[in-house]
N, C-alpha and C. Protein backbone atom coordinates (compact mmCIF):
# COMPACT_ATOMS: atom_id res chain seq x y z
N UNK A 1 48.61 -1.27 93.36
CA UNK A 1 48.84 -1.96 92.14
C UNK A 1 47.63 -1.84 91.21
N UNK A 2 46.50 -1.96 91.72
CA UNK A 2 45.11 -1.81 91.25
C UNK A 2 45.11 -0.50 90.52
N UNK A 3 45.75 0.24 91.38
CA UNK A 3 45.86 2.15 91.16
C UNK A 3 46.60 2.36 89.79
N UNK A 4 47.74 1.37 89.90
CA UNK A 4 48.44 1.71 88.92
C UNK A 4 48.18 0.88 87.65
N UNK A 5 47.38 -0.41 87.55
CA UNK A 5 46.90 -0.48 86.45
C UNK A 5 45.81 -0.17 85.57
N UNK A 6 45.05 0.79 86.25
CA UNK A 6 43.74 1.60 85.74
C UNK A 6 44.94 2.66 85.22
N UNK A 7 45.81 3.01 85.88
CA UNK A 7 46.32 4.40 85.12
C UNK A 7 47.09 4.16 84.12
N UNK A 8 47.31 3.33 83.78
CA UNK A 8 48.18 2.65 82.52
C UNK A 8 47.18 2.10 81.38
N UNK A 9 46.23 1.38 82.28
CA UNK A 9 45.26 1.49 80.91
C UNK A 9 44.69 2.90 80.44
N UNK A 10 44.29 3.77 81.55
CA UNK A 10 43.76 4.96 81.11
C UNK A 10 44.50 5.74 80.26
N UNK A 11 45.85 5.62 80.22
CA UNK A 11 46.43 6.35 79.38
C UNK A 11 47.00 5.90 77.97
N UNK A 12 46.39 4.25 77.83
CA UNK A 12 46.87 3.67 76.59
C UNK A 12 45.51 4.04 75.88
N UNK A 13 44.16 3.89 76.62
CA UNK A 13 42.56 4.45 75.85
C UNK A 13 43.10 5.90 75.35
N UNK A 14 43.70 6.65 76.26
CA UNK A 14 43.67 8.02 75.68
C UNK A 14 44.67 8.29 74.36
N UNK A 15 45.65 7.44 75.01
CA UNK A 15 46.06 7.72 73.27
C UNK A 15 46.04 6.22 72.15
N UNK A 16 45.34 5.59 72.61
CA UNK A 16 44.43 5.25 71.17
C UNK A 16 43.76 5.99 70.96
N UNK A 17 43.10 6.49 71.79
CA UNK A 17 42.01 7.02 70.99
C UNK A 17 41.86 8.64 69.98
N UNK A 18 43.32 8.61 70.35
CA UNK A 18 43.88 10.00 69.48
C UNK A 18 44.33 9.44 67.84
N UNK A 19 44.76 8.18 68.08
CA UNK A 19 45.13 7.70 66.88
C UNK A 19 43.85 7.71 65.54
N UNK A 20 44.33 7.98 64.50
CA UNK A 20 42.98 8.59 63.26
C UNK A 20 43.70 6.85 62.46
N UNK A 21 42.51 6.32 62.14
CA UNK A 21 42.26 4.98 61.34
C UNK A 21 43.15 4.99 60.30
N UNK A 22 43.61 4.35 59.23
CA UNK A 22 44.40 4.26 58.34
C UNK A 22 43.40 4.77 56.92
N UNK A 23 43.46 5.36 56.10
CA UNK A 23 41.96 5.44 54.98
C UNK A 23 42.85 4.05 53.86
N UNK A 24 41.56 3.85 53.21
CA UNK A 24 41.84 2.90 52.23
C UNK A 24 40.71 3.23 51.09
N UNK A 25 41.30 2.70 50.13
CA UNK A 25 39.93 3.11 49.00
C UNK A 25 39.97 1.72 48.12
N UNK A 26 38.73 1.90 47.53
CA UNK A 26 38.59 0.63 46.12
C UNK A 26 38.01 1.31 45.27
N UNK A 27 38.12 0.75 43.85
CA UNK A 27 37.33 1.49 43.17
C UNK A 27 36.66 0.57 42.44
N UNK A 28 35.45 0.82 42.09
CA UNK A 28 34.06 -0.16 41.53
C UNK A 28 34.08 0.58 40.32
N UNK A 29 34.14 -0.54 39.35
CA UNK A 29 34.26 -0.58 37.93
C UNK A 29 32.50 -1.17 37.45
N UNK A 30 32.42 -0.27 36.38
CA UNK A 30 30.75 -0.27 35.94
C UNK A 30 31.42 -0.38 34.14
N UNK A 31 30.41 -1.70 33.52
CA UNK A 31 30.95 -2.16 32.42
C UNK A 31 29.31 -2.20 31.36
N UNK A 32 29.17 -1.63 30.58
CA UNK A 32 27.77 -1.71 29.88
C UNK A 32 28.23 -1.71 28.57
N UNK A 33 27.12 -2.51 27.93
CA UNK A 33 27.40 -2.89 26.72
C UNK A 33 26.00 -2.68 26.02
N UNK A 34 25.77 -2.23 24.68
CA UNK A 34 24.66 -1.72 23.48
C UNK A 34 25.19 -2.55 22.50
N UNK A 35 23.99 -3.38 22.51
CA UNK A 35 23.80 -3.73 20.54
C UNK A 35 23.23 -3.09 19.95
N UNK A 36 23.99 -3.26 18.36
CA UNK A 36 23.18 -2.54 17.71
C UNK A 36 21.70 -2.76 17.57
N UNK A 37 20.74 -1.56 17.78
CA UNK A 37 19.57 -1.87 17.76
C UNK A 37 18.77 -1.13 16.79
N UNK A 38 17.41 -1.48 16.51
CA UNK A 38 16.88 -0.52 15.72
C UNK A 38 15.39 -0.67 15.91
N UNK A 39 14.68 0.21 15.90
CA UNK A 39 12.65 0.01 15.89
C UNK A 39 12.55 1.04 15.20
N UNK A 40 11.46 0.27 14.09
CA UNK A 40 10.75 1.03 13.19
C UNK A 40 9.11 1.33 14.00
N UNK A 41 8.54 2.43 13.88
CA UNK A 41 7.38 2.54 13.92
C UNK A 41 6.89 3.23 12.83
N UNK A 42 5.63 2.93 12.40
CA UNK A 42 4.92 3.66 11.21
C UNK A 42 3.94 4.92 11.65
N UNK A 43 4.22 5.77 11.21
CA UNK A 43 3.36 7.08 11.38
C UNK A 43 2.47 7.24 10.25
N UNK A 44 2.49 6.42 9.51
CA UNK A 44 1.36 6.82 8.04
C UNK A 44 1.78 5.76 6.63
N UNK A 45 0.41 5.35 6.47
CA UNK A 45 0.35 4.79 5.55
C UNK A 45 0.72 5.42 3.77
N UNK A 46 1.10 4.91 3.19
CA UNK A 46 1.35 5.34 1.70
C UNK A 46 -0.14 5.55 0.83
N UNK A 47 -0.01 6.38 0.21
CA UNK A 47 -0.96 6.68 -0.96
C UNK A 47 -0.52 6.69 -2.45
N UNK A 48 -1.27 5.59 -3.42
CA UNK A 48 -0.84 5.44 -4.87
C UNK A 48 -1.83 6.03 -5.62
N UNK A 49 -1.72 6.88 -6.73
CA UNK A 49 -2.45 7.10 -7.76
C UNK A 49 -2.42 6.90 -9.45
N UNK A 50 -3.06 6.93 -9.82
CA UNK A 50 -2.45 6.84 -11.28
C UNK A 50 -2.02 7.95 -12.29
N UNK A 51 -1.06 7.24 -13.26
CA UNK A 51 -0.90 8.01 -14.15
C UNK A 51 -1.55 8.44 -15.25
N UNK A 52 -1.69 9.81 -16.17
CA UNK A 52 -2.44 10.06 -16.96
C UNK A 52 -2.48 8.60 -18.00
N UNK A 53 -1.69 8.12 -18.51
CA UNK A 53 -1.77 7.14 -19.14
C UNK A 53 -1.93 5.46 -18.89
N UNK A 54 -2.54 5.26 -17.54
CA UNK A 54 -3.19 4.35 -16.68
C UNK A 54 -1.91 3.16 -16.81
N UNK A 55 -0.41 3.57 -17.06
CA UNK A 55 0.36 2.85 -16.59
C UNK A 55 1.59 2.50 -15.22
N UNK A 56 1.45 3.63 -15.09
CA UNK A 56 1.80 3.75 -13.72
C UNK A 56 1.08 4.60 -12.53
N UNK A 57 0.75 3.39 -11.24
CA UNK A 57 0.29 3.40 -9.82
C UNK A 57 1.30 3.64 -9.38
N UNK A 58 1.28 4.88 -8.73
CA UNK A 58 2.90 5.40 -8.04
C UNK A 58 2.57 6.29 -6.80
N UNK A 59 3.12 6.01 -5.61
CA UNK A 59 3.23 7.37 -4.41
C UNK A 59 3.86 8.31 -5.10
N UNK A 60 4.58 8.75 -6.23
CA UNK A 60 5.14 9.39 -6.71
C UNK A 60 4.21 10.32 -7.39
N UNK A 61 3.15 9.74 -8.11
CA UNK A 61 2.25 10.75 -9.42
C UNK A 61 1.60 11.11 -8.27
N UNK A 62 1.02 12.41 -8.89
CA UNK A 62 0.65 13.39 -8.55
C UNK A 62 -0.44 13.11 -7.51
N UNK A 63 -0.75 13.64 -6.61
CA UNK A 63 -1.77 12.86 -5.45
C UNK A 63 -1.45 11.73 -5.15
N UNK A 64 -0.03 11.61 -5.09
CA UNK A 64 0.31 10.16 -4.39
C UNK A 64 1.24 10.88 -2.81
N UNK A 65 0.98 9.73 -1.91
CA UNK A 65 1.99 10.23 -0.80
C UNK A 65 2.72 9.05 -0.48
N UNK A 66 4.36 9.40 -0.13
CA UNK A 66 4.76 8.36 1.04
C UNK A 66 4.57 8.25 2.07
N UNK A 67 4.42 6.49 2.67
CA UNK A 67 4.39 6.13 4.16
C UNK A 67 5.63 6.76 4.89
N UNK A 68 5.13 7.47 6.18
CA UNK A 68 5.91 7.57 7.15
C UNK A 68 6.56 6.35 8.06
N UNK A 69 7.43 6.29 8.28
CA UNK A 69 8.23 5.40 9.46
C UNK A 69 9.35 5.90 10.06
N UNK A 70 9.41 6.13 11.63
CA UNK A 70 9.99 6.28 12.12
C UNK A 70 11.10 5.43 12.87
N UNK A 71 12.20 5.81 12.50
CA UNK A 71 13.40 4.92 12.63
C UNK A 71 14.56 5.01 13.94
N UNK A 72 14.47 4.40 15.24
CA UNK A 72 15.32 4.72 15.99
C UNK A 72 16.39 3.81 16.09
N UNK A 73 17.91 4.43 16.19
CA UNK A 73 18.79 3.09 16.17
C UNK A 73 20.37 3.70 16.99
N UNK A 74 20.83 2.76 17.01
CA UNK A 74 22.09 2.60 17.63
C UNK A 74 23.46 2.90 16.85
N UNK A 75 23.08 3.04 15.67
CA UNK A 75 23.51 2.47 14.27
C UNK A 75 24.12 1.34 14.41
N UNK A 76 24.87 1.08 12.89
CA UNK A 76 25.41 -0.41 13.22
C UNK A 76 24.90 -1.26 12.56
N UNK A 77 23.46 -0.92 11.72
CA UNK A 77 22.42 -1.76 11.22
C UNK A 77 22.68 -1.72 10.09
N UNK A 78 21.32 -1.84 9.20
CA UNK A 78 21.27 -1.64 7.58
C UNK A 78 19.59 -1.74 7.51
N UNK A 79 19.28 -0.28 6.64
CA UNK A 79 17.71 -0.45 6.74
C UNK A 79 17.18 -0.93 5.02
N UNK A 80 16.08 -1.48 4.69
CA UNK A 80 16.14 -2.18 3.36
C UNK A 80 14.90 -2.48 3.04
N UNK A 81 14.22 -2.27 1.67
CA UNK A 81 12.76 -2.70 1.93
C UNK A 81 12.98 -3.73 1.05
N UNK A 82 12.17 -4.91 1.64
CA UNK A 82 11.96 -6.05 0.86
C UNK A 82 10.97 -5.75 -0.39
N UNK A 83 10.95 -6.89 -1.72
CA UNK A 83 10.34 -6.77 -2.65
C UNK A 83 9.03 -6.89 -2.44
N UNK A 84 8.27 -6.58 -2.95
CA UNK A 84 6.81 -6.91 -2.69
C UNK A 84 5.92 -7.82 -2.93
N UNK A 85 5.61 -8.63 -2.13
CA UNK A 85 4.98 -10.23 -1.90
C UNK A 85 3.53 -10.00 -2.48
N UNK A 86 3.21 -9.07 -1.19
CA UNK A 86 1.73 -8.88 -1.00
C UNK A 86 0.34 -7.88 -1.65
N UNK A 87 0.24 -8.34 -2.75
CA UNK A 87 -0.67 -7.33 -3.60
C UNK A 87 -2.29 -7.94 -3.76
N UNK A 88 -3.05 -7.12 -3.76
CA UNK A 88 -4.79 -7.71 -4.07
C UNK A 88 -4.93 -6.06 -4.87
N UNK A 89 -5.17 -6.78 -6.26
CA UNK A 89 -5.49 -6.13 -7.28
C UNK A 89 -7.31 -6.29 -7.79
N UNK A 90 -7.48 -5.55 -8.71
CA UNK A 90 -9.14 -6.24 -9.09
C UNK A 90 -9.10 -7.28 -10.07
N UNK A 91 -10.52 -8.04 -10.01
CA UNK A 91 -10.42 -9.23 -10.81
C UNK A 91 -9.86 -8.61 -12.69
N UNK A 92 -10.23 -7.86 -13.17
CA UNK A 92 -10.43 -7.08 -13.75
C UNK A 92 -8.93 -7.05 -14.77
N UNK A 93 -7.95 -6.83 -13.56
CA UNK A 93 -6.65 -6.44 -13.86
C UNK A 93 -5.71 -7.68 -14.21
N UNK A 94 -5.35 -8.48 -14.98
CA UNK A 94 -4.80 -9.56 -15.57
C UNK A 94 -3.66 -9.31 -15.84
N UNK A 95 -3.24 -8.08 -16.26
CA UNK A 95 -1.53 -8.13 -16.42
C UNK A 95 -0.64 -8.05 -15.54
N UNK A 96 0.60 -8.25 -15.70
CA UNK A 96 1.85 -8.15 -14.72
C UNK A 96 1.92 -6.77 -14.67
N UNK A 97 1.93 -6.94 -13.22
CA UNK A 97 2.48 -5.14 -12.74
C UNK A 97 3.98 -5.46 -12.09
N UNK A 98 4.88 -4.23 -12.53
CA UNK A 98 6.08 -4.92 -11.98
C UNK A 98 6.16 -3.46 -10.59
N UNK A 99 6.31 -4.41 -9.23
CA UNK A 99 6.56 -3.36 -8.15
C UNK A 99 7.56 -2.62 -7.56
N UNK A 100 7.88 -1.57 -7.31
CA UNK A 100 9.23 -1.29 -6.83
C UNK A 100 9.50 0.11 -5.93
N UNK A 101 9.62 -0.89 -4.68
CA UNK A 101 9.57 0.08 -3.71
C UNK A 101 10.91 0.58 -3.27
N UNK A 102 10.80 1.92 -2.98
CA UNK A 102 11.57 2.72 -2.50
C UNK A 102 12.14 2.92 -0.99
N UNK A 103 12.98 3.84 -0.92
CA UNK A 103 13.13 4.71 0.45
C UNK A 103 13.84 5.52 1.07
N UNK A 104 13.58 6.33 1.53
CA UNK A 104 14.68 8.05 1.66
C UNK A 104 14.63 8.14 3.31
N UNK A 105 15.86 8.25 3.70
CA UNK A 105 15.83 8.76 5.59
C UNK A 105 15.56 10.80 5.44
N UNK A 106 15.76 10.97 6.66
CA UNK A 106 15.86 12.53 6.61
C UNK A 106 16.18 12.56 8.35
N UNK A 107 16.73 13.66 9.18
CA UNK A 107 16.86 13.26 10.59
C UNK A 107 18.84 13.28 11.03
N UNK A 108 18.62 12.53 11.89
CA UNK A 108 19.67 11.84 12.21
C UNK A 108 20.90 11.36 10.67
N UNK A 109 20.73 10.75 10.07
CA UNK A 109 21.07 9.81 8.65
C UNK A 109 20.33 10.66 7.88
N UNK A 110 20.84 10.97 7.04
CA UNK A 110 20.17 11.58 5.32
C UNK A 110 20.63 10.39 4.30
N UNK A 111 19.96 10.03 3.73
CA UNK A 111 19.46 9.44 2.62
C UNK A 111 19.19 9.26 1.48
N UNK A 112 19.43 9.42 0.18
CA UNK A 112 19.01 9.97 -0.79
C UNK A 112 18.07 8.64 -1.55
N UNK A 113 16.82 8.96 -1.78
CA UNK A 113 16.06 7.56 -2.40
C UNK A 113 16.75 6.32 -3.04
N UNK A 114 16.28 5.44 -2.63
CA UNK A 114 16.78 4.03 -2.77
C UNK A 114 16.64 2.76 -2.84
N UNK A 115 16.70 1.74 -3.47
CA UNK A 115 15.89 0.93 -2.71
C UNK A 115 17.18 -0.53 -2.28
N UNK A 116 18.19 -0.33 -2.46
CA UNK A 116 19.36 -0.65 -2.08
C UNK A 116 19.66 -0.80 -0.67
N UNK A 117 19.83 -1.69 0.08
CA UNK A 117 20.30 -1.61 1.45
C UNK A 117 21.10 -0.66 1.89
N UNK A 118 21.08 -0.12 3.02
CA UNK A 118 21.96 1.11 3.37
C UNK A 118 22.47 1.16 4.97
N UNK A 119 23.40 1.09 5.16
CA UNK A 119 24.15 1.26 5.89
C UNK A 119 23.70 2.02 7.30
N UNK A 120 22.89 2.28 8.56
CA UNK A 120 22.69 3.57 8.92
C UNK A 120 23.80 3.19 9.96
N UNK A 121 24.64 4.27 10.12
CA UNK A 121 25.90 4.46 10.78
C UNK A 121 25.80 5.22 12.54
N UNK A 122 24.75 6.04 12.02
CA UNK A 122 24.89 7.21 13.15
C UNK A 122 23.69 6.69 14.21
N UNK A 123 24.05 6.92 15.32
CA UNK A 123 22.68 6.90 15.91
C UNK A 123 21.68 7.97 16.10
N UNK A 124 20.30 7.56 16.41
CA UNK A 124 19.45 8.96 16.84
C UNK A 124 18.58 8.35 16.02
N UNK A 125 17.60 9.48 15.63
CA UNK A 125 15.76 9.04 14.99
C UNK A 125 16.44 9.64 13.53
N UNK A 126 15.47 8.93 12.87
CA UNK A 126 15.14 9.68 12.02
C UNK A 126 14.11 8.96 10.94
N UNK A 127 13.40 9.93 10.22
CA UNK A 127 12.04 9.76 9.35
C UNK A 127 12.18 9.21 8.18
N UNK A 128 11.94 8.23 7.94
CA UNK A 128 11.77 7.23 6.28
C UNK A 128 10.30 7.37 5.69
N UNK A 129 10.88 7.86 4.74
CA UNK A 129 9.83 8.15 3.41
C UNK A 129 9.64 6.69 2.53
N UNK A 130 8.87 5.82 2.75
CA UNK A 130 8.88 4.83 2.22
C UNK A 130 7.89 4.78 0.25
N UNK A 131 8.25 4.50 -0.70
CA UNK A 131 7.56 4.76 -1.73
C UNK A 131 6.93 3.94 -2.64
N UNK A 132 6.18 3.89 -3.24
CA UNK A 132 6.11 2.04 -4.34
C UNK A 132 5.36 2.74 -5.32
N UNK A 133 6.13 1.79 -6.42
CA UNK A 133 5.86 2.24 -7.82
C UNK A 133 5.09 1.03 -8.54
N UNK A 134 4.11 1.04 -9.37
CA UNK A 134 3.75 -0.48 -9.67
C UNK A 134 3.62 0.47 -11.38
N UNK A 135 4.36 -0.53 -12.07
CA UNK A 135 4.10 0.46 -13.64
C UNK A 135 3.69 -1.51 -14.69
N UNK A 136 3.62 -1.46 -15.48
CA UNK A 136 2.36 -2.15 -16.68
C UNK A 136 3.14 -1.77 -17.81
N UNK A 137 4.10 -2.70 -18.52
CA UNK A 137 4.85 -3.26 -19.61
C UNK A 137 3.87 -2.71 -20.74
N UNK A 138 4.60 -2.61 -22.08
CA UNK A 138 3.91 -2.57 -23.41
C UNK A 138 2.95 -1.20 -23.43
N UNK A 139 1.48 -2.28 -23.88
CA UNK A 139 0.34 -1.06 -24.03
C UNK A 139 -0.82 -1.62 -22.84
N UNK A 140 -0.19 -2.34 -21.69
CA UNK A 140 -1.04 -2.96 -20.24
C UNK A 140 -1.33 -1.51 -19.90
N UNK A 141 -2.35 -1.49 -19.31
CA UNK A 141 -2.84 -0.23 -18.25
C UNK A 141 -3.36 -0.67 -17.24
N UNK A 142 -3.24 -0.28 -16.28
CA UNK A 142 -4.14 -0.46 -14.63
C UNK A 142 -5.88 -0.46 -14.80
N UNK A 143 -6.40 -1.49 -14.58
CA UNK A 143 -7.91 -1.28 -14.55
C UNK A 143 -8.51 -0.59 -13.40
N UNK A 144 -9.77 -0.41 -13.46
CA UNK A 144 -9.96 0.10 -12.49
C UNK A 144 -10.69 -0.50 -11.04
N UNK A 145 -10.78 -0.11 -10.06
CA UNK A 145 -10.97 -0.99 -9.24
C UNK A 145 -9.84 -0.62 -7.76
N UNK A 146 -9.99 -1.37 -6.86
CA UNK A 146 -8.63 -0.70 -5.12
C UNK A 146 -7.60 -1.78 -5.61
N UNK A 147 -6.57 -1.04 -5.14
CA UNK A 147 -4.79 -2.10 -5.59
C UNK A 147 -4.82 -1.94 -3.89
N UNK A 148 -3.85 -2.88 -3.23
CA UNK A 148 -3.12 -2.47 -2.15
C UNK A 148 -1.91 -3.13 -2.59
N UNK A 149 -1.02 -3.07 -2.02
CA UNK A 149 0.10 -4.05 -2.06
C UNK A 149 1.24 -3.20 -0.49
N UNK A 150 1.17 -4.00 0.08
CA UNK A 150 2.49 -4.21 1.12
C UNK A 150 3.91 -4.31 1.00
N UNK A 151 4.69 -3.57 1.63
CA UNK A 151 6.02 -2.88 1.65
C UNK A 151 6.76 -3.28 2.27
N UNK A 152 7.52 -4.16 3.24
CA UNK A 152 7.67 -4.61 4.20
C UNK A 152 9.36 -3.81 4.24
N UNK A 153 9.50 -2.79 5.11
CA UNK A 153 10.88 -2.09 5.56
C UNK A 153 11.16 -2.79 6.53
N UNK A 154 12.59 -3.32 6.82
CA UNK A 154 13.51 -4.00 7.32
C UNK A 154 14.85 -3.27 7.50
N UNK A 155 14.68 -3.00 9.30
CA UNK A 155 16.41 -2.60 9.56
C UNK A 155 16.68 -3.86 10.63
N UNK A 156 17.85 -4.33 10.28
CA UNK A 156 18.77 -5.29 10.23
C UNK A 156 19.76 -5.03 10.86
């Protein structure tokens, strides 16, 4: 009896053990999400000079340059330069200068100068030409003496 229940189990191990598992699968779901984002970095400061007729301080006249800034984004944003707050003129200089800054993409987004909020749609880099104009009403002229004034670009 002993005999015969080793051989009955031995032959239920052997064919279990022929039997192949059932397969099963799941599948793992991966969910990521991007805001719109954007970082400016500055690669170069702006340069203003004057005009032959000492009324307009411009990156524009001749020996003037625009600030570089480099623009990376998600799109989705809006890039925009605020008006200009921040000026230290010489004592010297008493009249109203009226300021007005610019700005052109190139890159990723093309741009055409502006100083209008703008839309950037696409993602990827791309290079902003930032510009400022300071010009002197009537028969005012720029005295002489260092201007600075601050630009503040804003993507949003």
């Amino acid at each position: 009896m002993n005999f015969l229940r080793a051989a009955m189990a031995a032959v239920l191990l052997v064919a279990g053990g022929a039997q192949t598992a059932s397969a099963t699968t799941a599948n793992v779901l991966f969910n990521g999400t991007i805001t719109a984002t954007c970082t400016l970095t500055v690669n170069s400061n702006g340069t203003m000079t004057v005009s032959n007729n000492l009324q307009s301080l411009s990156s524009h006249n001749a020996g003037g340059s625009a600030g570089s800034v480099q623009v990376v984004t998600t799109g989705g944003v809006t890039l925009s330069v605020d008006p200009v707050t921040t000026t230290t003129v010489p004592t010297s200089d008493t009249t109203t200068t009226t300021w007005t800054p610019t700005f052109a993409t190139s890159g990723a987004q093309t741009i055409a100068e502006t100083g209008t909020a703008t839309a950037l749609t696409v993602p990827g880099t791309s290079t902003v030409a930032v510009n400022l104009g300071g010009t002197k009403g009537g028969t005012n002229s720029f005295s002489a003496g260092n201007y600075q004034a601050t630009v503040t670009l804003r993507c949003e």
